[in-house]
N, C-alpha and C. Protein backbone atom coordinates (compact mmCIF):
# COMPACT_ATOMS: atom_id res chain seq x y z
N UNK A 1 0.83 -1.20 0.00
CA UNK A 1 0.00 0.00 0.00
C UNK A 1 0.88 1.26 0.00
N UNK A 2 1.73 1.53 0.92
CA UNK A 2 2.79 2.35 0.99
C UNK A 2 3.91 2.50 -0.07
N UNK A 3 4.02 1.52 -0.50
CA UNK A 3 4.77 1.60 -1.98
C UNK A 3 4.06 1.81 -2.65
N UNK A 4 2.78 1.72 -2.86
CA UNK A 4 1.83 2.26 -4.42
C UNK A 4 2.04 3.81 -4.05
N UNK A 5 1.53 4.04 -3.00
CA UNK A 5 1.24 5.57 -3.07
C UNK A 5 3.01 6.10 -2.85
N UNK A 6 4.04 5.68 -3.17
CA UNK A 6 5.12 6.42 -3.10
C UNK A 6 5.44 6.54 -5.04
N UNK A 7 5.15 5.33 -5.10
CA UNK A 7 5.35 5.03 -6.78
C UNK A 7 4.51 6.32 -7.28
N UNK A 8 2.99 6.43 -6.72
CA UNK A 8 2.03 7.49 -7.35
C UNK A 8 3.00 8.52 -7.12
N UNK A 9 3.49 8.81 -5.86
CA UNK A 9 4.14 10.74 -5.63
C UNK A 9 5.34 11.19 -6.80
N UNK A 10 6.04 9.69 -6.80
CA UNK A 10 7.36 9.88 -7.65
C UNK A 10 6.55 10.71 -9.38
N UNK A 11 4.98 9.90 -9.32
CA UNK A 11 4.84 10.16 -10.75
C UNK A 11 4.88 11.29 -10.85
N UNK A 12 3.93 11.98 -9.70
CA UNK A 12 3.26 13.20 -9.62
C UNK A 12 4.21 14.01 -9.69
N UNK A 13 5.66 14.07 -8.85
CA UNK A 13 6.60 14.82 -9.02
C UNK A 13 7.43 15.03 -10.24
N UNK A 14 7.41 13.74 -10.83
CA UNK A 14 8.05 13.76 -12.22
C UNK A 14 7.47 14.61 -13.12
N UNK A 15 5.79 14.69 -13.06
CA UNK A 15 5.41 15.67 -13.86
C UNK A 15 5.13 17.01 -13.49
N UNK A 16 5.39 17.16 -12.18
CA UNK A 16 5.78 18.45 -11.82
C UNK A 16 7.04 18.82 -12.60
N UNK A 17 7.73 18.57 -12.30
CA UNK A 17 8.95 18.91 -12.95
C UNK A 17 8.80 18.61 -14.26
N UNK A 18 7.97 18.44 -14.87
CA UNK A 18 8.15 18.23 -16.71
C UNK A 18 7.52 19.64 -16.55
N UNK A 19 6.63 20.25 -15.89
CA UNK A 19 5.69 21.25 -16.07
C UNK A 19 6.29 22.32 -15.87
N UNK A 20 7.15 22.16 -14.69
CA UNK A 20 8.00 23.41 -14.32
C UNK A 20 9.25 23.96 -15.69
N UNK A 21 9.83 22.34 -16.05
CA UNK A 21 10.98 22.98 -16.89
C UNK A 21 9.75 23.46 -18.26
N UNK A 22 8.94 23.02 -18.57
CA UNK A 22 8.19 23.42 -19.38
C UNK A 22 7.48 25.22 -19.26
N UNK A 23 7.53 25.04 -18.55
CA UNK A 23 6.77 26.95 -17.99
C UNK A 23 8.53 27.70 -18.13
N UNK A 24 9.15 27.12 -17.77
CA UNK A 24 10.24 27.87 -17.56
C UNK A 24 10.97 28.14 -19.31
N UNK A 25 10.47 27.10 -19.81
CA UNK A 25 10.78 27.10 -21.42
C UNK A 25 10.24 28.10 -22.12
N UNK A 26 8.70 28.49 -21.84
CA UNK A 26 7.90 29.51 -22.52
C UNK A 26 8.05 30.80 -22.25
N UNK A 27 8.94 30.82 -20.67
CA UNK A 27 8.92 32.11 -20.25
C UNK A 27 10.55 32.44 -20.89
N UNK A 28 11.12 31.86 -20.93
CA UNK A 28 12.31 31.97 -21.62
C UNK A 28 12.07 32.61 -23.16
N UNK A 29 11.48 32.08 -23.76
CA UNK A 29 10.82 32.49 -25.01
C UNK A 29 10.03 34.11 -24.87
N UNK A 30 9.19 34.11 -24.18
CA UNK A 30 8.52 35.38 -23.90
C UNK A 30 9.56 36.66 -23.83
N UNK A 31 10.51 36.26 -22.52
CA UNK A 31 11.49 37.13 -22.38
C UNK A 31 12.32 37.87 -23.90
N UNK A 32 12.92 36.37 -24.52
CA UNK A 32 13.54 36.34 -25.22
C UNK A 32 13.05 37.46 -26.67
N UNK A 33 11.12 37.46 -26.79
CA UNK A 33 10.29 38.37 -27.81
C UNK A 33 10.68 39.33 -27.39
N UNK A 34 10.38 39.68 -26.35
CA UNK A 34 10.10 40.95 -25.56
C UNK A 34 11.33 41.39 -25.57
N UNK A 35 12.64 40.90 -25.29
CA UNK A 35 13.47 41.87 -25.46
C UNK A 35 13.84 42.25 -26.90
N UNK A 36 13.74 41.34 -27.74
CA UNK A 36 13.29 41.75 -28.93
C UNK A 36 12.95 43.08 -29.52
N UNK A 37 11.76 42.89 -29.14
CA UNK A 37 10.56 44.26 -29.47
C UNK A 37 10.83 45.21 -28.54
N UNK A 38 12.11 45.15 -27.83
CA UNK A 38 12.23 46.41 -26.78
C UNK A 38 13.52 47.12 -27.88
N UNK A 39 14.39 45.77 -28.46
CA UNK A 39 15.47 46.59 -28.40
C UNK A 39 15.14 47.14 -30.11
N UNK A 40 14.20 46.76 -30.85
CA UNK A 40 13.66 47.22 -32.18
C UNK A 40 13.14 48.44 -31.96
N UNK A 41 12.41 48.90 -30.43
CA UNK A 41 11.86 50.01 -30.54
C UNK A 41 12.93 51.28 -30.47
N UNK A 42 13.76 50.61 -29.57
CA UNK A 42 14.78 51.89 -28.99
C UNK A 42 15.56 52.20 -30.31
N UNK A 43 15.55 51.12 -31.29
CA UNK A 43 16.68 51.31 -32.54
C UNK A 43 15.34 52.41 -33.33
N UNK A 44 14.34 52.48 -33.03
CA UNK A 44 13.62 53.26 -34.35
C UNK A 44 13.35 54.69 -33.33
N UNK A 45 13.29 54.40 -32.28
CA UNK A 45 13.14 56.13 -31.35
C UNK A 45 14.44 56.53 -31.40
N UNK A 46 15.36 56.12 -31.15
CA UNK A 46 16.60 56.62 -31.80
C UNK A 46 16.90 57.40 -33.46
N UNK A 47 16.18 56.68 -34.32
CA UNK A 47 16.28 57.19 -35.80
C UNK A 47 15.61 58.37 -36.37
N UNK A 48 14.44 58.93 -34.89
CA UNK A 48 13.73 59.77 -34.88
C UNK A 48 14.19 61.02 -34.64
């Protein structure tokens, strides 16, 4: 009984952590636009 429900936590944690490096993947990406579109703006308010 105690080993099923440890086997269940391991799962649960495993997909915690798929979820976490996963969120952490998109926000990486987000960042990554965004500084983007920050540093495109400053290059065209500059040309102004």
């Amino acid at each position: 009984m105690i080993e099923q429900l440890a086997i269940y936590a391991q799962i649960i944690i495993a997909i915690g952590v798929v979820m976490v490096v996963w969120q952490l993947e998109k926000a990486g990406r987000l960042l990554k636009m965004m500084s983007q579109f920050l540093a495109e703006a400053v290059e065209e308010h500059d040309k102004v």
